[in-house]
C-alpha atoms as a PDB file:
ATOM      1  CA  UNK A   1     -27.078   5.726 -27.740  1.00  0.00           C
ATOM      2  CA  UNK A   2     -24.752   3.265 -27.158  1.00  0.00           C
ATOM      3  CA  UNK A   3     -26.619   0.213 -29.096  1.00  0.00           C
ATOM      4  CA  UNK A   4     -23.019  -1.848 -29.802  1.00  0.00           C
ATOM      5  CA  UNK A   5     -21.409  -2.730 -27.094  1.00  0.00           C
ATOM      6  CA  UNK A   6     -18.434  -4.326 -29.478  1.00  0.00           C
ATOM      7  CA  UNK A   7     -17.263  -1.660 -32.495  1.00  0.00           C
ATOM      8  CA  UNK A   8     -18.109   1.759 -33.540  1.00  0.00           C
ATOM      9  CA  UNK A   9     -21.226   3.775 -32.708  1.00  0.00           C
ATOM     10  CA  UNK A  10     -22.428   6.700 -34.421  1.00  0.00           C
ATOM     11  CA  UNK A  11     -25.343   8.958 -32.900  1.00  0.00           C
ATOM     12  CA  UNK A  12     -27.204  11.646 -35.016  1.00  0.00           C
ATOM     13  CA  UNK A  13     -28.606  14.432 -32.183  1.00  0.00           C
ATOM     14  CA  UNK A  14     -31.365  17.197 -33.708  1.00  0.00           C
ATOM     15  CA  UNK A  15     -30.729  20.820 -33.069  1.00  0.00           C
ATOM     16  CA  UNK A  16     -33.329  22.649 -34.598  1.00  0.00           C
ATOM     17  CA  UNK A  17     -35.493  21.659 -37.816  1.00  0.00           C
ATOM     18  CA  UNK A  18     -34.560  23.491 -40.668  1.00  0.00           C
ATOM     19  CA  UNK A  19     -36.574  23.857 -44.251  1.00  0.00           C
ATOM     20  CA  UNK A  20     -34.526  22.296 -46.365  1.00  0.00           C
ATOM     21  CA  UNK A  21     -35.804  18.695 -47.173  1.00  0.00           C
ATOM     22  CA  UNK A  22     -33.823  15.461 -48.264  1.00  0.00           C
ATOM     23  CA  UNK A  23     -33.139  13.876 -51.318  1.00  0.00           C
ATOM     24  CA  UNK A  24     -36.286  12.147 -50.847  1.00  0.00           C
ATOM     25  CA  UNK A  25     -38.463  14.976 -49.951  1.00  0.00           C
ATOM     26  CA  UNK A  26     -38.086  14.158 -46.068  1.00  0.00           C
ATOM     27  CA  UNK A  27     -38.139  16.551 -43.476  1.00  0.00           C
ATOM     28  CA  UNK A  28     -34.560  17.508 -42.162  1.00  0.00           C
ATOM     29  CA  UNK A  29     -32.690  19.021 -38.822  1.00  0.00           C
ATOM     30  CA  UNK A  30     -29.784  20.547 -38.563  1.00  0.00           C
ATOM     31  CA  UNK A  31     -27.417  18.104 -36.197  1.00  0.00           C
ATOM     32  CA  UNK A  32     -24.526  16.810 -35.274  1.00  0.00           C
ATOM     33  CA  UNK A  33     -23.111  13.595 -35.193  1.00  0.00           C
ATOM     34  CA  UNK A  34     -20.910  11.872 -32.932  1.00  0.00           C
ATOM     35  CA  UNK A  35     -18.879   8.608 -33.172  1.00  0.00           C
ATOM     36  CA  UNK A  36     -18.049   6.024 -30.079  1.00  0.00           C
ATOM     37  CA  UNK A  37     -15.681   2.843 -30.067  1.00  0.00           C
ATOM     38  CA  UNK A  38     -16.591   0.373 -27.566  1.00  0.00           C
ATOM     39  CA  UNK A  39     -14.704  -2.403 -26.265  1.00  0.00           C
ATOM     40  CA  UNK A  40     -17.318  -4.072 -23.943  1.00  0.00           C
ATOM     41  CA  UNK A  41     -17.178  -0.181 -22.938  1.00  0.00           C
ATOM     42  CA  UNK A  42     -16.316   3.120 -24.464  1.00  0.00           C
ATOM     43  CA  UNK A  43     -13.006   3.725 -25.563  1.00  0.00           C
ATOM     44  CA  UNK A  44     -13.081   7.152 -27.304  1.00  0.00           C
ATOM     45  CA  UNK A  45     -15.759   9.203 -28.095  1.00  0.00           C
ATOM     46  CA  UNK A  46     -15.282  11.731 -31.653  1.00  0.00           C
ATOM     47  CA  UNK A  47     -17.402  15.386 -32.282  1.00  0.00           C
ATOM     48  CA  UNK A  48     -17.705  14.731 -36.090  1.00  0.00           C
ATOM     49  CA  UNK A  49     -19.145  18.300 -36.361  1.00  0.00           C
ATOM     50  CA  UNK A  50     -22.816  19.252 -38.201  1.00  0.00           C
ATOM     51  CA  UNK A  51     -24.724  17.083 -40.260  1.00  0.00           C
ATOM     52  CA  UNK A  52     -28.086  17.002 -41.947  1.00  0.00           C
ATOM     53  CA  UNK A  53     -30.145  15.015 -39.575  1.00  0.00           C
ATOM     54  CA  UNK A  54     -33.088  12.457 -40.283  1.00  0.00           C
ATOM     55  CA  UNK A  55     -35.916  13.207 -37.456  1.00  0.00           C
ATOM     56  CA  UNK A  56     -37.875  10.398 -38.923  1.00  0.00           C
ATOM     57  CA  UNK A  57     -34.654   8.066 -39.017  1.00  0.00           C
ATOM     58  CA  UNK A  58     -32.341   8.074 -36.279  1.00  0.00           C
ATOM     59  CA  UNK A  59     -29.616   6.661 -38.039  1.00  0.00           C
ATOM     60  CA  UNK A  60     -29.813   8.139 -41.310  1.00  0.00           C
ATOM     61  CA  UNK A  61     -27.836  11.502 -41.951  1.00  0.00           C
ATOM     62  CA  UNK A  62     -26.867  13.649 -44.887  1.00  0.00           C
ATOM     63  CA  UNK A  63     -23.324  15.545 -44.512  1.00  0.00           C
ATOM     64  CA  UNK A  64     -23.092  19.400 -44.464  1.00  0.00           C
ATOM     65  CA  UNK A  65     -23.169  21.121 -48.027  1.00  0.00           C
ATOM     66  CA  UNK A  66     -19.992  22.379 -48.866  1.00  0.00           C
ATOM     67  CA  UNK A  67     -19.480  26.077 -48.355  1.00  0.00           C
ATOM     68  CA  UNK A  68     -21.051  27.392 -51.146  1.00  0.00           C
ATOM     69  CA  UNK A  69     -23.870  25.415 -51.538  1.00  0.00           C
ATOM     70  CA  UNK A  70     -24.078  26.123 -47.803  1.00  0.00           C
ATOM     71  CA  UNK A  71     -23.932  29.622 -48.190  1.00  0.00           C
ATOM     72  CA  UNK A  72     -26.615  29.212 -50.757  1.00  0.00           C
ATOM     73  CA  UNK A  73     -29.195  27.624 -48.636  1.00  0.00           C
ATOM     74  CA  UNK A  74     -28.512  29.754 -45.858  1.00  0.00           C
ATOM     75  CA  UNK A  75     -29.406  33.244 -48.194  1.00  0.00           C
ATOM     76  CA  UNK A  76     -32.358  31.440 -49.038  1.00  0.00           C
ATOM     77  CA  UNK A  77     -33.205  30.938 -45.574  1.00  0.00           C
ATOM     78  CA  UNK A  78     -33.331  26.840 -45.792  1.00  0.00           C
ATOM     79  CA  UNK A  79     -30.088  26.258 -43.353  1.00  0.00           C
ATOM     80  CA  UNK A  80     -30.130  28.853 -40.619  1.00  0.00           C
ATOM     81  CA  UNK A  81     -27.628  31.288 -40.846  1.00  0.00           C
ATOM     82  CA  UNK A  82     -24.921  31.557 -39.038  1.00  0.00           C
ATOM     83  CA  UNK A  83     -25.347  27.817 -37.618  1.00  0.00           C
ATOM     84  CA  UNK A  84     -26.427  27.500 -33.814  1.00  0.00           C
ATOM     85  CA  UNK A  85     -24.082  26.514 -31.437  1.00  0.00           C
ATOM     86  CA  UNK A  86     -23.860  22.948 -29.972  1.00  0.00           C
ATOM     87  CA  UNK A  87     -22.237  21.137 -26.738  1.00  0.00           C
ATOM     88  CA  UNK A  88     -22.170  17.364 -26.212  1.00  0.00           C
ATOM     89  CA  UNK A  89     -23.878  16.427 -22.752  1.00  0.00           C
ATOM     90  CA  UNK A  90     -21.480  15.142 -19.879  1.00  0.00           C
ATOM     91  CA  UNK A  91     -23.393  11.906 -19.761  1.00  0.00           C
ATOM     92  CA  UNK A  92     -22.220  11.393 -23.405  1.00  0.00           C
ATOM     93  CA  UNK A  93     -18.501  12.022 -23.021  1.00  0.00           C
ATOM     94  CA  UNK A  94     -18.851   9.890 -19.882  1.00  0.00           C
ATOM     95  CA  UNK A  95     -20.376   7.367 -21.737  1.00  0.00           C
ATOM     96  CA  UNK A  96     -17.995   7.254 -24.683  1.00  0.00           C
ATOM     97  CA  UNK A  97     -15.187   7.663 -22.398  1.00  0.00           C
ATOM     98  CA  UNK A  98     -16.368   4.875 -20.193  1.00  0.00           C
ATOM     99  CA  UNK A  99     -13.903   1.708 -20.251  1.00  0.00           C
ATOM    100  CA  UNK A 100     -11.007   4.664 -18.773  1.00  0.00           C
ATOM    101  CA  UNK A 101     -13.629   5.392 -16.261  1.00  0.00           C
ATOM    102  CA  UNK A 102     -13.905   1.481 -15.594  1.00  0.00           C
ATOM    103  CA  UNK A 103     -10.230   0.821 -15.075  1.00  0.00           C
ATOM    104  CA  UNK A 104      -9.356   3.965 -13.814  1.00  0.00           C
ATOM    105  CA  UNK A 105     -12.151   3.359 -10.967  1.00  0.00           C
ATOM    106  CA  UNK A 106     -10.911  -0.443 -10.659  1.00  0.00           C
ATOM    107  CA  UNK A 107      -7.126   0.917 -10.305  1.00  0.00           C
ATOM    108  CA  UNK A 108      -8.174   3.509  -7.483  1.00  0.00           C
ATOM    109  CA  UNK A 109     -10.693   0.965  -5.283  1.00  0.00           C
ATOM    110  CA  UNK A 110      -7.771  -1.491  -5.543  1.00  0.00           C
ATOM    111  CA  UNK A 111      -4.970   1.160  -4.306  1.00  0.00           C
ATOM    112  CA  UNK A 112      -7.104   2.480  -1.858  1.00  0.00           C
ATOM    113  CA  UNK A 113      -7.929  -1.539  -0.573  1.00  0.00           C
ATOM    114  CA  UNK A 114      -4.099  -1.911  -0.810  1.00  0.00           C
ATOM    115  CA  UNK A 115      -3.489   0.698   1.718  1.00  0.00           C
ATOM    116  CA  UNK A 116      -6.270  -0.193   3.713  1.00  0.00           C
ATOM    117  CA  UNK A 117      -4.587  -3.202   4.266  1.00  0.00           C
ATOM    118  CA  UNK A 118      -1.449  -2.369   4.804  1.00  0.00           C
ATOM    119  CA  UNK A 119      -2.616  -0.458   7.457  1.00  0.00           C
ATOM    120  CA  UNK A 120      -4.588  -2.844   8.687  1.00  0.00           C
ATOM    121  CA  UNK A 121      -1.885  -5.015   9.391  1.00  0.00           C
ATOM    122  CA  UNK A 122       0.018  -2.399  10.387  1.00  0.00           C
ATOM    123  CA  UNK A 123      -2.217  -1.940  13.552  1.00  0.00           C
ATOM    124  CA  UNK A 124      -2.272  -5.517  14.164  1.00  0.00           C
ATOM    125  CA  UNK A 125       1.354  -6.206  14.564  1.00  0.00           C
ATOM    126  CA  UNK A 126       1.592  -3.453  17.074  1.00  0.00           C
ATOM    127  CA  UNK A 127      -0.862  -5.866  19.086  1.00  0.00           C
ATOM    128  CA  UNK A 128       0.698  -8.758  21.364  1.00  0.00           C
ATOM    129  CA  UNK A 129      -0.352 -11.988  20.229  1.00  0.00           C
ATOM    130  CA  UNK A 130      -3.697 -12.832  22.343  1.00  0.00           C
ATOM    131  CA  UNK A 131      -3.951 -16.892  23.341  1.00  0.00           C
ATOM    132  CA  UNK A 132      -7.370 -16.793  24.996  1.00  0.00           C
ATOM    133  CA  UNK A 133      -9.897 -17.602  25.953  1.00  0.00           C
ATOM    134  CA  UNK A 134     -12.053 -15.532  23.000  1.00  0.00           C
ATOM    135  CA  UNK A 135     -14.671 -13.540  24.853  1.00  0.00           C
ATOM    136  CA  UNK A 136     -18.181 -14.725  25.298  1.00  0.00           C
ATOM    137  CA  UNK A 137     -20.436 -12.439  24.588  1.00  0.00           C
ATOM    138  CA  UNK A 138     -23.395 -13.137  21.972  1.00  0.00           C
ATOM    139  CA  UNK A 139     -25.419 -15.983  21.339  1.00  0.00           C
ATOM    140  CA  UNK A 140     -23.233 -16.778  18.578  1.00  0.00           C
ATOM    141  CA  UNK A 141     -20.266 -16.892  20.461  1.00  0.00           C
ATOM    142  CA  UNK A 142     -22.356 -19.396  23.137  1.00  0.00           C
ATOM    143  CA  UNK A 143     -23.432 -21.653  20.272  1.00  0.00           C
ATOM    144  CA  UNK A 144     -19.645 -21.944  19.334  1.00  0.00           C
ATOM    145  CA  UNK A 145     -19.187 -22.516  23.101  1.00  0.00           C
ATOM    146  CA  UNK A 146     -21.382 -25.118  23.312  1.00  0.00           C
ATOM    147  CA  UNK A 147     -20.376 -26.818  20.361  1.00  0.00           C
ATOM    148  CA  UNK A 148     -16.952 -27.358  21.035  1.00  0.00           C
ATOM    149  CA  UNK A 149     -16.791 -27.931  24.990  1.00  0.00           C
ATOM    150  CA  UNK A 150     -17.869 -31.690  24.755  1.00  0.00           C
ATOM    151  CA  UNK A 151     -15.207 -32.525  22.040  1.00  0.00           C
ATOM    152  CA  UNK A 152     -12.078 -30.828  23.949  1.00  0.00           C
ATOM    153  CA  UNK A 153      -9.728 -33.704  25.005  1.00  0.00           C
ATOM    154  CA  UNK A 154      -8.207 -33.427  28.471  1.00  0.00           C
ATOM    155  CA  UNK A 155      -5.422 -29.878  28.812  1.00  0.00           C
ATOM    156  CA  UNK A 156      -6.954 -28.845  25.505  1.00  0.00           C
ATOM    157  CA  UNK A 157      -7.815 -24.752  26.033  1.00  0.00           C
ATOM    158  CA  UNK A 158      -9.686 -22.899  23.457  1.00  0.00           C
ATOM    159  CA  UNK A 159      -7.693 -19.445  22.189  1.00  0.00           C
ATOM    160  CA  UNK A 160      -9.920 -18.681  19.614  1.00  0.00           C
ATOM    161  CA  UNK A 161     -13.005 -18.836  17.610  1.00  0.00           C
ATOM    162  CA  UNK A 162     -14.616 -17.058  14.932  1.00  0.00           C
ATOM    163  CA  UNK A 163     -17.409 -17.618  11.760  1.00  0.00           C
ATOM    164  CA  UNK A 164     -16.189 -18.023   8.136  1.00  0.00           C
ATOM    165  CA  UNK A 165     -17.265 -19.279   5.142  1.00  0.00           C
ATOM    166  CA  UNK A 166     -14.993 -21.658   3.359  1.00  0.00           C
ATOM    167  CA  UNK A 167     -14.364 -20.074   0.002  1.00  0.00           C
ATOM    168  CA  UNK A 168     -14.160 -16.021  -0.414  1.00  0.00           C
ATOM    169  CA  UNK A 169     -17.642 -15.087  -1.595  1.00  0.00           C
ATOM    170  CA  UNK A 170     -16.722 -12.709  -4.277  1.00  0.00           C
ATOM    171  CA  UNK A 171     -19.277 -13.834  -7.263  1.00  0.00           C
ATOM    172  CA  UNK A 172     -22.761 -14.801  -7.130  1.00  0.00           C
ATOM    173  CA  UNK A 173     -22.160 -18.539  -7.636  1.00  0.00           C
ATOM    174  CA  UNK A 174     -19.554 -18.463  -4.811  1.00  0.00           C
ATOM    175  CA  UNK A 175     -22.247 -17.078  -3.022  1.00  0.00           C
ATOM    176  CA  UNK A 176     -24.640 -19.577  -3.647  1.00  0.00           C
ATOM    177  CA  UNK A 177     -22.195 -22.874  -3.147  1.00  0.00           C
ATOM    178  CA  UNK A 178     -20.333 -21.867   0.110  1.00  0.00           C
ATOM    179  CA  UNK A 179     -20.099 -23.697   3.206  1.00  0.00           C
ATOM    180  CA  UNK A 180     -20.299 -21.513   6.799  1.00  0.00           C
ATOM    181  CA  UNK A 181     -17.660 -23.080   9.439  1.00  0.00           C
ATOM    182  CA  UNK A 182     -17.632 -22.408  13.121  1.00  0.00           C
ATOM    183  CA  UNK A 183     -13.368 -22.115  13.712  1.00  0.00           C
ATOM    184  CA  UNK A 184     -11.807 -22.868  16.831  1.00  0.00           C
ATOM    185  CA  UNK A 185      -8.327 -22.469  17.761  1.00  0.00           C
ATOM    186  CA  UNK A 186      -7.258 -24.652  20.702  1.00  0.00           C
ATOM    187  CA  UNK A 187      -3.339 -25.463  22.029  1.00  0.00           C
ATOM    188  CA  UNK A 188      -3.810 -28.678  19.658  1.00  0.00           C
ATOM    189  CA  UNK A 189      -5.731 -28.471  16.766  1.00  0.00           C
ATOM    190  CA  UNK A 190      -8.187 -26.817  14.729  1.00  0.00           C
ATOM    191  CA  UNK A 191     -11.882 -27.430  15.040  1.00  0.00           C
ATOM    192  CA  UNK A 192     -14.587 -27.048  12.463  1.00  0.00           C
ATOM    193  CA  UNK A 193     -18.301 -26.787  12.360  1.00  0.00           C
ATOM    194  CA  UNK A 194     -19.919 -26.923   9.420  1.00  0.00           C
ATOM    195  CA  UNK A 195     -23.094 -24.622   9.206  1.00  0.00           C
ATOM    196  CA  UNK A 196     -25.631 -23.660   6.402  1.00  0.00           C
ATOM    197  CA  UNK A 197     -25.073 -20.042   5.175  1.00  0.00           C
ATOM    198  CA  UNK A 198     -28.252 -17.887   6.117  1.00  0.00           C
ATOM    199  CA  UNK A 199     -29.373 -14.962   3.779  1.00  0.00           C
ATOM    200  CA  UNK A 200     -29.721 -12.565   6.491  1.00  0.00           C
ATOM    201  CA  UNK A 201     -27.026 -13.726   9.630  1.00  0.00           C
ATOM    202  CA  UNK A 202     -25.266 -17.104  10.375  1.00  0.00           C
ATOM    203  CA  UNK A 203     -27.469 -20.118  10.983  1.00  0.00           C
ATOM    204  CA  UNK A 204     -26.460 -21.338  14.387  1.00  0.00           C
ATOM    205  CA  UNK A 205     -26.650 -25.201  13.376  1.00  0.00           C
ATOM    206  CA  UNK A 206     -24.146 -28.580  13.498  1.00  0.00           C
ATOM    207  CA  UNK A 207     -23.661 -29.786  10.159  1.00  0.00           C
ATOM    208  CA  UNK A 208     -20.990 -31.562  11.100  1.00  0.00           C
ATOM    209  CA  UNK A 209     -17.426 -31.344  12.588  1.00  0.00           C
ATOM    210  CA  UNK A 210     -13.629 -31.840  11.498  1.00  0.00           C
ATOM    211  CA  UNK A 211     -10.708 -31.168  12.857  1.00  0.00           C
ATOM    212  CA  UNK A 212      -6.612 -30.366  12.150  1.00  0.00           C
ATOM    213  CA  UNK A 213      -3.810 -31.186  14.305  1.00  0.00           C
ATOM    214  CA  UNK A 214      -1.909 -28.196  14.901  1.00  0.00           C
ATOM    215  CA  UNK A 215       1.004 -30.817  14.139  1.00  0.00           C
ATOM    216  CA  UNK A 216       0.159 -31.437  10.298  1.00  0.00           C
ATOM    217  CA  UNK A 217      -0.536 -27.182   9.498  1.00  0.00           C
ATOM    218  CA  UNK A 218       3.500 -26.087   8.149  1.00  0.00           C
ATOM    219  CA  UNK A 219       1.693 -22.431   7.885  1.00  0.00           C
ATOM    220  CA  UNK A 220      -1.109 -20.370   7.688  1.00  0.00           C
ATOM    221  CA  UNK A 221      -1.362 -17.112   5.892  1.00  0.00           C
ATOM    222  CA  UNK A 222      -3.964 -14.708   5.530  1.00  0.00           C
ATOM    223  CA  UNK A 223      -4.793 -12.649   2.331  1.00  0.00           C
ATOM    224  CA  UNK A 224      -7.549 -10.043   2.412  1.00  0.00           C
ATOM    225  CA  UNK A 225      -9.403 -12.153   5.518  1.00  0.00           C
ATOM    226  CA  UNK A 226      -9.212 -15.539   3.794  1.00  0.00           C
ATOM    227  CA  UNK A 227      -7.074 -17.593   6.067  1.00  0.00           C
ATOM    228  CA  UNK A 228      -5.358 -20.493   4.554  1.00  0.00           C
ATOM    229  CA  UNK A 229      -3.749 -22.805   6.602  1.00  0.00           C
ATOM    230  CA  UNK A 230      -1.381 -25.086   4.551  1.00  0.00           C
ATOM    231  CA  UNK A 231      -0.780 -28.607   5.609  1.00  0.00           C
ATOM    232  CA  UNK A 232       2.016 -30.848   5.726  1.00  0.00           C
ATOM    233  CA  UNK A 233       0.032 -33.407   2.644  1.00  0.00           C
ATOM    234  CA  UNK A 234       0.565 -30.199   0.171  1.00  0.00           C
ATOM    235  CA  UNK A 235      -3.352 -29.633   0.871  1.00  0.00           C
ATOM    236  CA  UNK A 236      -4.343 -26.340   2.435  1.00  0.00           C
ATOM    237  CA  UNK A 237      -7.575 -25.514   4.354  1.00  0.00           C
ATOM    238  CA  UNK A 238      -9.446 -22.006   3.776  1.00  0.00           C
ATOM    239  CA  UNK A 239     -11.916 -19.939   5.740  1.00  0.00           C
ATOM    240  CA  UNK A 240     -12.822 -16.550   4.691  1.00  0.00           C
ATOM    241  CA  UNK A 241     -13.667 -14.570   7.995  1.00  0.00           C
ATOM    242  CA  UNK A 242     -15.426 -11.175   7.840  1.00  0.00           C
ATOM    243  CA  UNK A 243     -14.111  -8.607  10.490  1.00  0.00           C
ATOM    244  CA  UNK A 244     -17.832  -7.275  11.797  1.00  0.00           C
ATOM    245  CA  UNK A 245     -18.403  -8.123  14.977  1.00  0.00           C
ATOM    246  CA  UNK A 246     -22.365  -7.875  15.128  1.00  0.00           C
ATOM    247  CA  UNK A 247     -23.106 -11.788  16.215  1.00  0.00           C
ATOM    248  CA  UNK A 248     -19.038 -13.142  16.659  1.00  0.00           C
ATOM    249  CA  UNK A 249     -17.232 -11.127  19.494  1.00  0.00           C
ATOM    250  CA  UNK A 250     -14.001 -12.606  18.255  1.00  0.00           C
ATOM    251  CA  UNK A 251     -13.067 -11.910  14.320  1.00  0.00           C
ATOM    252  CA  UNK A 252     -10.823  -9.356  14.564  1.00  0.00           C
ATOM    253  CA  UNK A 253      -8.571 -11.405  17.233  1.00  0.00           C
ATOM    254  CA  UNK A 254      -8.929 -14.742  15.059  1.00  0.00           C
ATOM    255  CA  UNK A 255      -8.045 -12.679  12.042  1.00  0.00           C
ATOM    256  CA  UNK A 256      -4.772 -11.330  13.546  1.00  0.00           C
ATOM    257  CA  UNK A 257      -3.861 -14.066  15.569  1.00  0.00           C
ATOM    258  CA  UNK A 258      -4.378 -17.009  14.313  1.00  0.00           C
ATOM    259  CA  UNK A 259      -2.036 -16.614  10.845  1.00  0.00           C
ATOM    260  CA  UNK A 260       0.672 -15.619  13.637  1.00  0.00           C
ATOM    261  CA  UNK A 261       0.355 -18.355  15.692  1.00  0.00           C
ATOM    262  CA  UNK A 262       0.246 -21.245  13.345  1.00  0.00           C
ATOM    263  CA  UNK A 263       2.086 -19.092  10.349  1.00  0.00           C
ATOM    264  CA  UNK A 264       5.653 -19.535   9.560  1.00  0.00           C
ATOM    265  CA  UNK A 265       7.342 -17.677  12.073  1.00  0.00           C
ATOM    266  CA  UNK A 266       4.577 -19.207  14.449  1.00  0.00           C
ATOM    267  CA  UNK A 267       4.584 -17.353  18.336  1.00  0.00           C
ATOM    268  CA  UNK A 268       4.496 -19.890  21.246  1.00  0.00           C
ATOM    269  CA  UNK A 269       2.411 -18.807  24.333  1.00  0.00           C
ATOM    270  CA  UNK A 270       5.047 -18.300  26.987  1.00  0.00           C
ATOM    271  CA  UNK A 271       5.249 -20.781  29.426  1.00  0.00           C
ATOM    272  CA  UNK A 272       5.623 -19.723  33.095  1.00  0.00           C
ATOM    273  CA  UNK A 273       9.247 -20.127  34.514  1.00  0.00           C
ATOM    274  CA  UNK A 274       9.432 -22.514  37.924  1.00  0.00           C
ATOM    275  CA  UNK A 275      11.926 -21.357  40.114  1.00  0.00           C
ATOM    276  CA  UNK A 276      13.820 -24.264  41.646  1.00  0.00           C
END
């Protein structure tokens, strides 16, 4: 079933022997036949009705006598008489039918994502703008910690942090070539630390660190949890950060915060008033 993935498909399917033999003297069933256009997948699938089946050759069929010849062979007792009922299994109508299924299953998982995240953001917009400190909490969020404390200048404060990797991994080879970052937020830049991606949970190692000014990012805009923060060369860093919170206490915050802090219509931490 199914052998062309590209074209039509026909597929003979035995429902009981029957005497009468082929032109050839071969042994024959009656069967029916059905027909299946694929596209990669299966566009239509077509009951052709009975047919003189082929046990010994799958593909090979002869079609139903005419009526009177039919009517012939059945008084003789060679075609039963009146002909058996058939149904097509589900798996084969799901099968032929199976590109619809495809798109229609691609059309409802994105809807359903779509609303997800419009939800999503929903929620976070009815939050206030956090500015820190992130909470320290797991060893991962001590590593980042630790990382970053030597290389803050004097004033700097951290607001955020959270793990990435640097490119979205949605296909095997993105998979295999991405880069995990360590992302801080401070009141003057951004901080990265690069990290190896680990198969099972993030690989608390320096592979080396980088930094943006908060001065050079014109905005930063996040798009399904890959934050891009677009600089002032026409260049644009990215960091795709998950929202589980297993090993990083912080995600969620840096996911929600950060594009409205350093995004277009950025939010300033409100400075205390002095009274004179």
């Amino acid at each position: 079933m199914g052998k062309l993935m590209f074209g039509k498909d026909e597929t003979i399917a035995c429902i009981q022997p029957i005497t009468l033999k082929g032109a050839e003297g071969e042994d024959l069933c009656l069967a029916y036949k059905t027909s299946k256009y694929f596209v990669f997948a299966g566009v239509y699938l077509k009951d052709d009705g009975y047919v003189l089946g082929v046990p010994s050759k799958k593909d090979t069929f002869y079609p139903l006598p005419e009526a009177g010849e039919l009517k012939d062979f059945q008084a003789r007792g060679l075609v039963p008489d009146p002909l058996p009922g058939y149904s097509i299994p589900v798996p084969e109508y799901l099968f032929g039918y199976s590109l619809w299924i495809v798109i229609a299953f691609v059309a409802g998982f994105g809807w359903l994502k779509s609303v997800n995240t419009k939800r999503r953001k929903a929620r976070d917009a009815a939050v206030p703008v956090g500015f820190g400190p992130p909470t320290i909490t797991t060893d991962g969020d001590r590593f980042i910690a630790d990382q970053v404390r030597p290389m803050l200048r004097p004033g700097e404060q951290v607001q955020h942090q959270a793990y990435g990797v640097r490119d979205r991994p949605d296909s095997a080879i993105a998979v295999a070539r991405n880069v995990g970052l360590f992302a801080v937020l401070t009141n003057q830049r951004v901080i990265f630390v690069q990290t190896k991606v680990g198969a099972f949970k993030p690989v608390l190692e320096n592979h080396g660190v980088s930094e943006v000014e908060r001065s050079a990012i014109v905005n930063a805009v996040e798009d399904d949890y890959l934050i891009s923060l677009v600089l002032n060369d026409d260049t644009a860093r990215t960091i795709f950060v998950g929202p589980q919170q297993k090993h990083f206490s912080n995600q969620q915050a840096f996911i929600r915060d950060l594009p409205r802090i350093l995004g277009k219509g950025q939010v300033t931490e409100a400075q205390p008033q002095v009274i004179g």
